[in-house]
N, C-alpha and C. Protein backbone atom coordinates (compact mmCIF):
# COMPACT_ATOMS: atom_id res chain seq x y z
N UNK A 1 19.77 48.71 -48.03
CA UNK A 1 20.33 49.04 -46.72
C UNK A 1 20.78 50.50 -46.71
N UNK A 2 20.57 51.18 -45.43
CA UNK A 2 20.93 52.09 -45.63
C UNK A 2 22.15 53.01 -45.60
N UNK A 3 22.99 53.45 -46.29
CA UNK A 3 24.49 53.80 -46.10
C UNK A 3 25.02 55.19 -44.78
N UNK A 4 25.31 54.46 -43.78
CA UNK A 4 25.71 55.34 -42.79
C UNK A 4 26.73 57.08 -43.32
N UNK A 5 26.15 58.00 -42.74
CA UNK A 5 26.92 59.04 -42.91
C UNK A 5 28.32 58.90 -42.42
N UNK A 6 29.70 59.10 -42.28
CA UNK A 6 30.61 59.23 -41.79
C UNK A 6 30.71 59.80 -40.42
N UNK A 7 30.00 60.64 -39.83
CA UNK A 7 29.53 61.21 -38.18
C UNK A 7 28.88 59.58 -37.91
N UNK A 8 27.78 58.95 -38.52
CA UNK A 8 27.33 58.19 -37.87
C UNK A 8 27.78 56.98 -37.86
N UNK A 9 29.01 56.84 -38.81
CA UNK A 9 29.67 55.57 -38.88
C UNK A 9 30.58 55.74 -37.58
N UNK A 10 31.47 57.11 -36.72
CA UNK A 10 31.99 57.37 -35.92
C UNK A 10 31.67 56.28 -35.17
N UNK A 11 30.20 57.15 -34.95
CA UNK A 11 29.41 56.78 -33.52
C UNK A 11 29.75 55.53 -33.14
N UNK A 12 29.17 55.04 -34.38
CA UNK A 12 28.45 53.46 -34.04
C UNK A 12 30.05 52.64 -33.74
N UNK A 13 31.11 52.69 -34.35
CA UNK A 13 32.41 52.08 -33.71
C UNK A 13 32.73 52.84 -32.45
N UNK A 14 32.30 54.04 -31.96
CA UNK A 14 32.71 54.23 -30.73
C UNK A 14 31.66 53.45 -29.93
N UNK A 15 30.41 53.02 -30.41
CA UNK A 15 29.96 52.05 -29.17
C UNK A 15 30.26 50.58 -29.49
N UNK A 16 30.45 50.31 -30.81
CA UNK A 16 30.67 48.95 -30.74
C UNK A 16 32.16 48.36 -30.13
N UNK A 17 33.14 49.09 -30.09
CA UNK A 17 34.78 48.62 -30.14
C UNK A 17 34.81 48.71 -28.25
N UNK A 18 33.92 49.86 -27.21
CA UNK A 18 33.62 49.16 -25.66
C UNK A 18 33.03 48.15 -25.09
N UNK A 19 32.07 47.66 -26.33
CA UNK A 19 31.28 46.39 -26.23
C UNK A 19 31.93 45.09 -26.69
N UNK A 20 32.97 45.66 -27.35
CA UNK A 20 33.62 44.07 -27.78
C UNK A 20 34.83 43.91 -26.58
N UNK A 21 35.25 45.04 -26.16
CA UNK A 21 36.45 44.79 -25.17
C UNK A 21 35.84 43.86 -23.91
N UNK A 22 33.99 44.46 -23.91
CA UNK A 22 33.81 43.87 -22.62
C UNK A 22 33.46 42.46 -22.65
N UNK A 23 33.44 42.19 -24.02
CA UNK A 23 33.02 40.73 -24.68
C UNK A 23 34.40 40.05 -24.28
N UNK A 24 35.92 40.37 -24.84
CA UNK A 24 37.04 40.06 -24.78
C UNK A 24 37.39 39.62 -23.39
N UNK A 25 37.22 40.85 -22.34
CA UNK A 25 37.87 40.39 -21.05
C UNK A 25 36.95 39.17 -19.99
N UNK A 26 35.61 39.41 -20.61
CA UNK A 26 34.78 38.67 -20.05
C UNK A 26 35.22 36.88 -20.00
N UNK A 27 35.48 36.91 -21.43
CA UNK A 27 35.79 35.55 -21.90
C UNK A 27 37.23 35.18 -22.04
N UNK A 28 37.95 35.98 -22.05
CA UNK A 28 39.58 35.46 -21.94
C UNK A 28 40.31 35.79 -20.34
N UNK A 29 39.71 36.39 -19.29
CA UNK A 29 40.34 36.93 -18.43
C UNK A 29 40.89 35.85 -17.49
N UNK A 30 41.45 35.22 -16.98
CA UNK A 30 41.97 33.89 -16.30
C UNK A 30 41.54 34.12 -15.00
N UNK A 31 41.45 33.35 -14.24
CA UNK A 31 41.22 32.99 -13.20
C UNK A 31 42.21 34.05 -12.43
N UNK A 32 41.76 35.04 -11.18
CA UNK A 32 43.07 36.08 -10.61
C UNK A 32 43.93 34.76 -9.76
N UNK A 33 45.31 35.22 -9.73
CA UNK A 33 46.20 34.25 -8.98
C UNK A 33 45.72 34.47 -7.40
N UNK A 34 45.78 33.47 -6.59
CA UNK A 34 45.67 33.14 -5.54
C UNK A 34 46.83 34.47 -4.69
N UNK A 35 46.53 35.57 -3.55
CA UNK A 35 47.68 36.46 -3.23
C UNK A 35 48.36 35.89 -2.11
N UNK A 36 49.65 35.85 -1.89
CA UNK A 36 49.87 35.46 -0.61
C UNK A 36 49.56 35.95 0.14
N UNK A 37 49.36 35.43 1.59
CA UNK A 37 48.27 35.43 2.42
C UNK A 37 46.86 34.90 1.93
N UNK A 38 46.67 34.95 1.13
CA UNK A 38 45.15 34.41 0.74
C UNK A 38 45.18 32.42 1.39
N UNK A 39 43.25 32.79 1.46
CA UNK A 39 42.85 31.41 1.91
C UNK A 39 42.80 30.50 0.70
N UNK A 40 43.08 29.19 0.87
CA UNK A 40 43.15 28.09 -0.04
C UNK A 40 41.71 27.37 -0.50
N UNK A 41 41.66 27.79 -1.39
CA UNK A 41 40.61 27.55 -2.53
C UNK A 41 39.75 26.07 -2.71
N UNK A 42 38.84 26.46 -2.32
CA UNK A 42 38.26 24.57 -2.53
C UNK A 42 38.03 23.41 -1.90
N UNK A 43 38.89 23.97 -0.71
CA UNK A 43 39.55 23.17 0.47
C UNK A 43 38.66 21.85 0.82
N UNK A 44 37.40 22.23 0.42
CA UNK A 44 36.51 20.82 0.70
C UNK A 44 35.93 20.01 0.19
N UNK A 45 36.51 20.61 -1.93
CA UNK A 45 36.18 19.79 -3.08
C UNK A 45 36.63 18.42 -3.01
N UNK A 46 35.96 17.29 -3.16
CA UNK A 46 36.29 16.09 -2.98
C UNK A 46 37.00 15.59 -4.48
N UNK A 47 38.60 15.17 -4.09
CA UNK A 47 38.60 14.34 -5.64
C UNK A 47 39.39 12.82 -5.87
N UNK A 48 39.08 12.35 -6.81
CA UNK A 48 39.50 11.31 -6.70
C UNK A 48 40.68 10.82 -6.81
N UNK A 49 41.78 10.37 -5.88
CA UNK A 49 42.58 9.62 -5.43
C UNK A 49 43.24 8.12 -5.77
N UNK A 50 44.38 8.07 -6.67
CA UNK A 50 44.86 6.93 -7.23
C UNK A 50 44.35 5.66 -6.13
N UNK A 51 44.54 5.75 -4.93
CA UNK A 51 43.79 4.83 -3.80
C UNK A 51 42.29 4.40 -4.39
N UNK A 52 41.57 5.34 -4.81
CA UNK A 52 40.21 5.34 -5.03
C UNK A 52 39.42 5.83 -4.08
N UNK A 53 39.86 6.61 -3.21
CA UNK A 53 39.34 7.01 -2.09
C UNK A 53 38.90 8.35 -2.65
N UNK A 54 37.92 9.27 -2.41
CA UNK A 54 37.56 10.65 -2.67
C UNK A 54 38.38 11.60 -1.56
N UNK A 55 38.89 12.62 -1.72
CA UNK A 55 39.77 13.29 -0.85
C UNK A 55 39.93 14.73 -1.07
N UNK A 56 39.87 15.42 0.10
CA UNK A 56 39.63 17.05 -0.57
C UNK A 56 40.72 17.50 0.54
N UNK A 57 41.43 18.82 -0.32
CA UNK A 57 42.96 19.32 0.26
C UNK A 57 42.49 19.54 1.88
N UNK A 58 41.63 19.57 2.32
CA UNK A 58 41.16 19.63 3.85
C UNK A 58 41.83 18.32 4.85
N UNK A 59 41.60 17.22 3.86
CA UNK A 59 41.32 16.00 4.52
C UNK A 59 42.97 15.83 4.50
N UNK A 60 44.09 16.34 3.66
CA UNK A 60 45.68 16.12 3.65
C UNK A 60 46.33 17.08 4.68
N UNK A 61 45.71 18.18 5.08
CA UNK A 61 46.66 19.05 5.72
C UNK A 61 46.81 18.52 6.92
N UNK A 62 48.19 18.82 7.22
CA UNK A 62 48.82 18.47 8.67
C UNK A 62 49.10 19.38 9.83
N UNK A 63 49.88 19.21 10.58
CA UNK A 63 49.84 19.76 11.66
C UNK A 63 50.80 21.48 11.20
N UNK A 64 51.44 20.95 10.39
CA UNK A 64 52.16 22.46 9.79
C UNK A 64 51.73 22.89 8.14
N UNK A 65 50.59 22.42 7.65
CA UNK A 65 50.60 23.18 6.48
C UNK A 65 50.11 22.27 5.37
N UNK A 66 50.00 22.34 3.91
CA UNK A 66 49.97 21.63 2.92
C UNK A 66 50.90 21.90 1.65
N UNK A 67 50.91 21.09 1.11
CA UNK A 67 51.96 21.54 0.13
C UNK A 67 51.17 21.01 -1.50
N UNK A 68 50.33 21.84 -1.94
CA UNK A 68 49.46 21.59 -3.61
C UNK A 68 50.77 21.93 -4.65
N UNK A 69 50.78 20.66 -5.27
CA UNK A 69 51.54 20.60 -6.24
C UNK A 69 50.79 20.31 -7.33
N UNK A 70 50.53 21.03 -8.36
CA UNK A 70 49.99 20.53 -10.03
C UNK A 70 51.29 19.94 -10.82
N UNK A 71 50.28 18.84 -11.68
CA UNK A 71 51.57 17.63 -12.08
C UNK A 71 50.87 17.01 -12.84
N UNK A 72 51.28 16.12 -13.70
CA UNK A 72 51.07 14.89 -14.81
C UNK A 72 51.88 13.38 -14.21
N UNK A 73 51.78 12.81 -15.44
CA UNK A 73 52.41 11.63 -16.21
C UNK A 73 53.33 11.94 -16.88
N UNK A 74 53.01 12.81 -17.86
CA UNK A 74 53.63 13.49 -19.12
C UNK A 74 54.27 13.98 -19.52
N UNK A 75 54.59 15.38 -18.72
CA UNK A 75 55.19 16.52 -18.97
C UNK A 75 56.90 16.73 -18.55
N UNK A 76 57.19 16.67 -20.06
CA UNK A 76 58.95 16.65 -19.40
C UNK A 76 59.80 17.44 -18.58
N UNK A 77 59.17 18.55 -18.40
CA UNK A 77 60.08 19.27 -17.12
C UNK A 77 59.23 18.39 -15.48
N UNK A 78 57.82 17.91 -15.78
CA UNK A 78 57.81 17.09 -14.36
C UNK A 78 58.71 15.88 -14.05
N UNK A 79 58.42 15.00 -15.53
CA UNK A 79 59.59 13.56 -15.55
C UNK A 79 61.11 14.58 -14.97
N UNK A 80 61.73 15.09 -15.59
CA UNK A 80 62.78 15.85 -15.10
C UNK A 80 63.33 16.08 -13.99
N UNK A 81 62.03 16.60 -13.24
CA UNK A 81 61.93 17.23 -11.60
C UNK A 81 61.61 15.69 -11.06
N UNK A 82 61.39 14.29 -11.71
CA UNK A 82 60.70 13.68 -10.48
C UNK A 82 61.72 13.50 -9.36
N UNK A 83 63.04 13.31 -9.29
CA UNK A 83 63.73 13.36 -8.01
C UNK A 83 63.53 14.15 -6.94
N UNK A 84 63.28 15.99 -7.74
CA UNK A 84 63.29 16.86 -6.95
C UNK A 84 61.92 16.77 -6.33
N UNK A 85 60.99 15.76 -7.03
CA UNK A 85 59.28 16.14 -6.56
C UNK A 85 59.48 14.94 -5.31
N UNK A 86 59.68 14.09 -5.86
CA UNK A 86 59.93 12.88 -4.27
C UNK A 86 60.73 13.02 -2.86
N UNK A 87 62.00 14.13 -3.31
CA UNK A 87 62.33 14.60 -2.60
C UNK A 87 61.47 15.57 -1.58
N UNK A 88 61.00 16.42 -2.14
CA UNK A 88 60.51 17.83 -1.47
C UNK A 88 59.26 17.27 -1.01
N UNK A 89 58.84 16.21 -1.28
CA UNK A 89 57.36 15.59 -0.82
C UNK A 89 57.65 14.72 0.10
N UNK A 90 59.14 13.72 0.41
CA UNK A 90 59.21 13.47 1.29
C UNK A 90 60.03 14.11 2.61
N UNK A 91 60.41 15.39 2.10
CA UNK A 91 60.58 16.47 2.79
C UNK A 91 59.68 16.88 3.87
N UNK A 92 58.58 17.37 3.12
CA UNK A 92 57.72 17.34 3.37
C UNK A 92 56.82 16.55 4.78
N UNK A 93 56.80 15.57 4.67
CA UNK A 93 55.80 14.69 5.31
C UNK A 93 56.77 14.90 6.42
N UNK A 94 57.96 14.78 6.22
CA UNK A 94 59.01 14.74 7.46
C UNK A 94 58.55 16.01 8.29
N UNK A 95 58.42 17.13 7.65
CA UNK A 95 58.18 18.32 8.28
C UNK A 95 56.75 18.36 8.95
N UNK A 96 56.00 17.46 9.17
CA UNK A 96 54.13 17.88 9.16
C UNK A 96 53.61 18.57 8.48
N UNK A 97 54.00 18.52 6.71
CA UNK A 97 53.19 19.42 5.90
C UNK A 97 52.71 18.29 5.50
N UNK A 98 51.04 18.36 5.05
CA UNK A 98 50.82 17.45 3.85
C UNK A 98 51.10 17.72 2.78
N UNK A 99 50.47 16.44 1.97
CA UNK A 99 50.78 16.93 -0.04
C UNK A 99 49.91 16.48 -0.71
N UNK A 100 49.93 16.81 -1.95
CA UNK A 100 48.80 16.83 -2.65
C UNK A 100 49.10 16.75 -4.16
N UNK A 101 49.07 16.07 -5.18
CA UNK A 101 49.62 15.93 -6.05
C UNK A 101 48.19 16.21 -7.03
N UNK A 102 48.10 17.15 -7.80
CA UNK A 102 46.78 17.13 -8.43
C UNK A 102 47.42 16.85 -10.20
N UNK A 103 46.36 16.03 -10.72
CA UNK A 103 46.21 15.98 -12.23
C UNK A 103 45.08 17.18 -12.67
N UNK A 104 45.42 18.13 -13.35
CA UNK A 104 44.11 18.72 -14.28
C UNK A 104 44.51 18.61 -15.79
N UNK A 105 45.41 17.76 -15.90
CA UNK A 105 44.94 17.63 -17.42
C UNK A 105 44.03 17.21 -17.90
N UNK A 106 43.07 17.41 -18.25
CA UNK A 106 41.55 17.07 -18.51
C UNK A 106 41.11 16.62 -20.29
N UNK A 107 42.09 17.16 -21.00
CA UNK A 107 41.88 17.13 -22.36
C UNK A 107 42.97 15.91 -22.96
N UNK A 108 43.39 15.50 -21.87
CA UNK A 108 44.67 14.04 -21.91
C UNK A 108 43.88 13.14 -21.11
N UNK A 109 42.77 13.45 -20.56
CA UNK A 109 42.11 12.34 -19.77
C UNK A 109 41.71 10.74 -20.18
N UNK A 110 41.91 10.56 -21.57
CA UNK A 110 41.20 9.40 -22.29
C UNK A 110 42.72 8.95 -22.99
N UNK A 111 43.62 9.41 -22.91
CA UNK A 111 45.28 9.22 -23.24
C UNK A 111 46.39 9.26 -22.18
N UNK A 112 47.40 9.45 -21.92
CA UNK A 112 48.37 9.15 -21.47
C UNK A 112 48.05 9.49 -19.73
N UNK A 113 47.19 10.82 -19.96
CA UNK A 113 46.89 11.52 -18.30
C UNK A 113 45.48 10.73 -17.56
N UNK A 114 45.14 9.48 -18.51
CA UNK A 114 44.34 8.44 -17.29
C UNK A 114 44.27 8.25 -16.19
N UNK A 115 42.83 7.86 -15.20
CA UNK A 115 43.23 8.13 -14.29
C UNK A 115 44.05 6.32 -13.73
N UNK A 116 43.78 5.31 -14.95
CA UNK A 116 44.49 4.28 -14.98
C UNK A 116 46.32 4.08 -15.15
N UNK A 117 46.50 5.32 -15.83
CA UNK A 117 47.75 5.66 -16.03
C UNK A 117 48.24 6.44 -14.63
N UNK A 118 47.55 7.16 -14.08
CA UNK A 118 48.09 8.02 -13.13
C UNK A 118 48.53 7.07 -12.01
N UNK A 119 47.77 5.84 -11.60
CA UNK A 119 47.70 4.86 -10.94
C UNK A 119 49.26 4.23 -10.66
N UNK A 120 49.26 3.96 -12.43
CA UNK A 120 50.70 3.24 -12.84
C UNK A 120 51.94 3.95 -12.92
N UNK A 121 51.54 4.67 -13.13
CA UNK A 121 52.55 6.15 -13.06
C UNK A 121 53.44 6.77 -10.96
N UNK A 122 52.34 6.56 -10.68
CA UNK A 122 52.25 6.86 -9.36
C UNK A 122 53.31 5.48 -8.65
N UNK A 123 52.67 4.09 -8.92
CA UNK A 123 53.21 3.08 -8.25
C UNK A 123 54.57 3.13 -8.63
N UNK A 124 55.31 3.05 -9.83
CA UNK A 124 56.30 3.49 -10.41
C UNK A 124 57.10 4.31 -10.08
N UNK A 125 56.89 5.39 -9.52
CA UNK A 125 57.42 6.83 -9.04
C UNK A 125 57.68 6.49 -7.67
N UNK A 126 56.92 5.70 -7.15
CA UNK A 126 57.15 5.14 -5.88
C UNK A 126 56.38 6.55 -5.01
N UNK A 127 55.28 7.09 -5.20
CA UNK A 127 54.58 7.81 -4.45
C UNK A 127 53.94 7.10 -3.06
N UNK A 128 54.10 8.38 -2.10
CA UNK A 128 53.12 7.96 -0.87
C UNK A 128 52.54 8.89 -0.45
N UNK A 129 52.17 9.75 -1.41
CA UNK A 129 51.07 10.72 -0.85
C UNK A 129 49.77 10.54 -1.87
N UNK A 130 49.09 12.12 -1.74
CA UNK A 130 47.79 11.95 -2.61
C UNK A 130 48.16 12.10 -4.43
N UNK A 131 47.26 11.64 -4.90
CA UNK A 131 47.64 11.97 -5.99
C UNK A 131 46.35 12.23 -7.04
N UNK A 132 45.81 13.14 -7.31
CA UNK A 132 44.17 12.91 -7.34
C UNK A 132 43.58 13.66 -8.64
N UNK A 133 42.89 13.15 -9.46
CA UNK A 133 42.12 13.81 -10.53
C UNK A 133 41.52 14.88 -10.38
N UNK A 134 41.62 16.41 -10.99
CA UNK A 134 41.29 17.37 -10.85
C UNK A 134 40.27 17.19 -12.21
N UNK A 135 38.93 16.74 -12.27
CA UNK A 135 38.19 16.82 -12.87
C UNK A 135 37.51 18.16 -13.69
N UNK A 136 37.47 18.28 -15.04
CA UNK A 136 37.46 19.61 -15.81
C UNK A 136 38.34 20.39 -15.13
N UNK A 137 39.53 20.37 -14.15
CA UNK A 137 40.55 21.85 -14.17
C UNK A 137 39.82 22.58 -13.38
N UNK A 138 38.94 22.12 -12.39
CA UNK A 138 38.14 23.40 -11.50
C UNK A 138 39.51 23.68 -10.66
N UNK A 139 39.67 22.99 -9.79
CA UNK A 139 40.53 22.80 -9.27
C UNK A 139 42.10 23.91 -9.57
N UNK A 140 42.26 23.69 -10.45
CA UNK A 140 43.44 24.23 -11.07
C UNK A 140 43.13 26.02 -11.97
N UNK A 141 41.89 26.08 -12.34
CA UNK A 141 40.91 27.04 -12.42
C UNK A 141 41.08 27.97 -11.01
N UNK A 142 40.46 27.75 -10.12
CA UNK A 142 40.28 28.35 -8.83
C UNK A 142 41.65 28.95 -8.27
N UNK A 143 42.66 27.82 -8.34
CA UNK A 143 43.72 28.11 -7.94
C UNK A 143 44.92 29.02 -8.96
N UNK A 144 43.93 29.41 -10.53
CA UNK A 144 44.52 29.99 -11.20
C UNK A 144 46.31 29.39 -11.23
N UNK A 145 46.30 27.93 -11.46
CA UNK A 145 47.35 27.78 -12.11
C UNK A 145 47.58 27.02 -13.23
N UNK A 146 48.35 27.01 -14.06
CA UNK A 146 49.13 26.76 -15.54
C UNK A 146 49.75 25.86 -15.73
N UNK A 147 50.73 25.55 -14.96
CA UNK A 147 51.99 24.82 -15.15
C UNK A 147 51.97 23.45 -14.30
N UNK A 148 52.88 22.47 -15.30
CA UNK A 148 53.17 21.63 -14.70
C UNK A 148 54.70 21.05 -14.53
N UNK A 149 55.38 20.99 -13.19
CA UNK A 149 54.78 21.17 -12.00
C UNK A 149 54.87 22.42 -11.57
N UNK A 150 53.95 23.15 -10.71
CA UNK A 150 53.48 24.18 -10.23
C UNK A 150 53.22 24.07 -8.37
N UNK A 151 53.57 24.82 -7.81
CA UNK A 151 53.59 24.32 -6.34
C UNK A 151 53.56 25.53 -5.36
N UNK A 152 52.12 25.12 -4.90
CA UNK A 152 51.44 26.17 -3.61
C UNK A 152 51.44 25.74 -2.13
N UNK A 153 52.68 26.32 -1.24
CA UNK A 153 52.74 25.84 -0.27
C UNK A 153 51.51 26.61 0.89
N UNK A 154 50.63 26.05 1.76
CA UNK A 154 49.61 26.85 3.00
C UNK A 154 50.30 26.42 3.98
N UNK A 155 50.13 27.24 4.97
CA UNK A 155 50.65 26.90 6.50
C UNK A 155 49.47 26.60 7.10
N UNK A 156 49.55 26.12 8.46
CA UNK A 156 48.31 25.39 9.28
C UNK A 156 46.98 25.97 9.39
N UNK A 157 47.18 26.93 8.40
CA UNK A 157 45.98 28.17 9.00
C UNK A 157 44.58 28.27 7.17
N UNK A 158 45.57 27.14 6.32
CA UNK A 158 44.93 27.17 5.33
C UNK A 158 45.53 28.95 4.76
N UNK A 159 46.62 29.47 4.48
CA UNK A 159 47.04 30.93 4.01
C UNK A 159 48.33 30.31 2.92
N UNK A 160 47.95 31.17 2.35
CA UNK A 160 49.60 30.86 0.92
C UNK A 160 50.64 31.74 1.88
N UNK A 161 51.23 31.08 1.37
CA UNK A 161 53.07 31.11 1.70
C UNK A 161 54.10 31.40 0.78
N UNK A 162 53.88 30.47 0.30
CA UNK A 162 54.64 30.15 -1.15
C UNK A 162 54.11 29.82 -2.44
N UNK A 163 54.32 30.23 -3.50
CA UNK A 163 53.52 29.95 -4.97
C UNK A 163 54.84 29.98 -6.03
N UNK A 164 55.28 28.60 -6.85
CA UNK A 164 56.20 28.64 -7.52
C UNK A 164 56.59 27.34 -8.19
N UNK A 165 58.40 27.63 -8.41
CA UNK A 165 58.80 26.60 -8.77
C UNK A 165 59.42 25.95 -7.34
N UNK A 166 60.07 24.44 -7.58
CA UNK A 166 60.73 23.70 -6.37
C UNK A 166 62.18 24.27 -6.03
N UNK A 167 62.82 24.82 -7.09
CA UNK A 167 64.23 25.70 -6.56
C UNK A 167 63.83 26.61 -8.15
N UNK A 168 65.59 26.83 -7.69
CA UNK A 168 65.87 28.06 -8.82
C UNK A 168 66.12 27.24 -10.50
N UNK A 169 66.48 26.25 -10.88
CA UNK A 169 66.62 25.88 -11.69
C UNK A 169 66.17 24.30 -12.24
N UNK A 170 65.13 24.83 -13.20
CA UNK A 170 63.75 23.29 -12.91
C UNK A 170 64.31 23.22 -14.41
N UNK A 171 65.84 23.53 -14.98
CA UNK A 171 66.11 23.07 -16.15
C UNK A 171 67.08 21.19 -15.99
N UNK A 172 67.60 22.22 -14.81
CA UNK A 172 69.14 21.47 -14.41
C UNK A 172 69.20 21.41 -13.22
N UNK A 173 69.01 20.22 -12.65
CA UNK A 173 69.26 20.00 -11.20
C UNK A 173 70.44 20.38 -10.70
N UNK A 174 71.62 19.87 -11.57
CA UNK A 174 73.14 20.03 -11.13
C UNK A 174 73.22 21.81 -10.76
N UNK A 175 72.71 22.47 -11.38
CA UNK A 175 73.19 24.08 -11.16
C UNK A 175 71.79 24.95 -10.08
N UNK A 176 71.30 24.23 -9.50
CA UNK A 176 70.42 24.67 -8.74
C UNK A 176 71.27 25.18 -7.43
N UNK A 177 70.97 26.56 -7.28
CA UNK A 177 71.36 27.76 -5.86
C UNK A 177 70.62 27.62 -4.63
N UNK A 178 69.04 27.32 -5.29
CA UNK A 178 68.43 28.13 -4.15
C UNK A 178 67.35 27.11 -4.22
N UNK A 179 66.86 25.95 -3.07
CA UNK A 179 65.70 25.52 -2.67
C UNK A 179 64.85 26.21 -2.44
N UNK A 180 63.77 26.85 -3.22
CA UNK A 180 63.00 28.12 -3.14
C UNK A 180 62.04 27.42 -1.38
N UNK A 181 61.34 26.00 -2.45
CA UNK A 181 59.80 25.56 -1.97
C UNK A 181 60.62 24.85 -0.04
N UNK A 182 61.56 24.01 -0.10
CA UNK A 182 62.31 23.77 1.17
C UNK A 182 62.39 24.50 2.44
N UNK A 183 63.24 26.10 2.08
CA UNK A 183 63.27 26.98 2.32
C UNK A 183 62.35 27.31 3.00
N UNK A 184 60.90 27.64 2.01
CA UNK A 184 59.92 28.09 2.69
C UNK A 184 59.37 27.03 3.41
N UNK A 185 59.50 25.93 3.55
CA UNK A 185 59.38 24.98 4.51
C UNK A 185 59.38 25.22 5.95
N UNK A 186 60.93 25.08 6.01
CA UNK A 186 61.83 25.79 6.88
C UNK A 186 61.27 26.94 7.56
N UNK A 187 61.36 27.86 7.01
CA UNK A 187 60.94 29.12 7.55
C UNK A 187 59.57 29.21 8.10
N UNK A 188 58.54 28.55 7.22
CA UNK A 188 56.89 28.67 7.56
C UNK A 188 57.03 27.66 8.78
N UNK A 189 57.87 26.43 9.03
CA UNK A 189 57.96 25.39 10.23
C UNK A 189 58.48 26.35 11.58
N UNK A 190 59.02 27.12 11.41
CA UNK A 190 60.09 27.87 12.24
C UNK A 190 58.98 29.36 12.74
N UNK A 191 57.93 29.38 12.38
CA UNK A 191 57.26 30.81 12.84
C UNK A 191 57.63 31.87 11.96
N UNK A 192 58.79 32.35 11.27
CA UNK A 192 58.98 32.83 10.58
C UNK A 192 58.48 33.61 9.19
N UNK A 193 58.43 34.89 8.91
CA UNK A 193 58.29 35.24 7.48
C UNK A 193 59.29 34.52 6.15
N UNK A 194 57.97 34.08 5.16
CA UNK A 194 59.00 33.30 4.10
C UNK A 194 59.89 34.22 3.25
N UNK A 195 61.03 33.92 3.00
CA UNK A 195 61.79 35.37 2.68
C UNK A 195 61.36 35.15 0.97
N UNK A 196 61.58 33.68 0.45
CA UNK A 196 61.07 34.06 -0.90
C UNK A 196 59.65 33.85 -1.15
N UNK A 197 58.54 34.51 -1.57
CA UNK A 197 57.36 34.25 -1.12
C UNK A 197 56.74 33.50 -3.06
N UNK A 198 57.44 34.25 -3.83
CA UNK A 198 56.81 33.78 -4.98
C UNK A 198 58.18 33.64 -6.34
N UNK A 199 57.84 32.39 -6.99
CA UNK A 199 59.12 32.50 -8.12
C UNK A 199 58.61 32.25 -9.38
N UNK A 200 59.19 31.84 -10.72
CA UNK A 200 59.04 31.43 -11.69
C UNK A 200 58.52 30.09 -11.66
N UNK A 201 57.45 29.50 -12.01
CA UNK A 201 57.19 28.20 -12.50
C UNK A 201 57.43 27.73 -13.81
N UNK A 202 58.19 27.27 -14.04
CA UNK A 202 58.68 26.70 -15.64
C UNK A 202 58.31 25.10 -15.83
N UNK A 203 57.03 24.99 -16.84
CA UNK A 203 56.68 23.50 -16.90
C UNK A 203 55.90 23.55 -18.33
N UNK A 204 55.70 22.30 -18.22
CA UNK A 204 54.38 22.05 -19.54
C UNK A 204 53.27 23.41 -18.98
N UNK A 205 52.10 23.36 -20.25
CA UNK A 205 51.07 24.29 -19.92
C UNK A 205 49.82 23.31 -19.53
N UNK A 206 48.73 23.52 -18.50
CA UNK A 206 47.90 22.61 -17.88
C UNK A 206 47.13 22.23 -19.52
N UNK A 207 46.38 21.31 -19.79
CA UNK A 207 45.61 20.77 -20.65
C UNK A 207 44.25 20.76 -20.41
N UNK A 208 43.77 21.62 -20.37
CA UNK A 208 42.17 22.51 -20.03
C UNK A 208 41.40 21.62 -21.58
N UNK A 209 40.12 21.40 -21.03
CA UNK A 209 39.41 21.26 -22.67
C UNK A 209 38.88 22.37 -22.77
């Protein structure tokens, strides 16, 4: 083999080390976050529904908006939040927003995040909205989100509003200030600009295979 000169050993890492960056961002770069104001992603992907019904975020929105929440079975800051999630969902429905409860754990699919478990999980929780298998994480992909629970409020027009957590403190219910996701309820129901438009989501991390 032949032993590179030192000029030509330069070279060759100055072209190989732009070719690997473009290798790097190609393959690790995430999905860009959804901007507020932006249109809602997917809107007519059909998925499947603890009901058994096929259902795409089109077919939930109401007369004021939707409310996409990413969520489990599993994940202990969701068990945690479930008061605050039944709450703000039957908040919700009160207001004419729909809801939308998506699973993308995909790599828990054959364990605890079933869609037999989600079923049982759901009846239990005493749910009455959607609650629906996000098959491989497209879903949650598109919408570039992570966390569970994670929560993207649209107004009637299919536009983000809100992208976050459900208040200020998804440790401790007792010391919670500020109904972030409510709030913007409120305000997006009312004609209004949402004053908090985006916060911290603090949850499990989604389970992508």
């Amino acid at each position: 083999m032949k032993r590179l000169k030192p000029d030509e050993m330069k070279k060759l890492i100055a072209t190989i080390i732009p070719l690997a960056a473009i290798f790097v961002v190609s393959f690790t770069t995430p999905h860009r976050a959804i901007p507020i104001g932006g249109d809602m992603p997917l809107a007519d992907r059909k998925m499947k529904d603890i009901s058994g019904k096929e259902v795409a975020l089109q077919d939930a929105i109401k007369e004021n908006g939707l409310l996409v929440m990413f969520s489990c079975n599993t994940c202990p800051y969701v068990i945690k939040n479930q008061d605050r999630t039944r709450a703000i969902a039957q908040y919700a429905a009160e207001q004419g927003v729909g809801v939308v409860l998506v699973n993308s754990n995909e790599a828990e699919r054959g364990d605890a995040d079933s869609y037999s478990a989600m079923q049982a999980y759901a009846q239990e929780q005493g749910y009455k909205w959607y609650y629906v298998v996000d098959e491989n994480s497209v879903l949650a992909d598109a919408f570039s989100a992570n966390r569970t629970p994670e929560c993207f409020l649209f107004n009637k027009d299919k536009k983000l509003v809100y992208h976050g957590a459900i208040d200020d403190n998804p440790s401790d219910a007792s010391s919670v200030s500020r109904e972030h996701l409510k709030m913007a309820m409120d305000e997006m129901k009312a004609g209004k600009e949402v004053s908090t438009k985006e916060s911290r989501s603090v949850g499990c991390g989604i389970k992508r295979l």
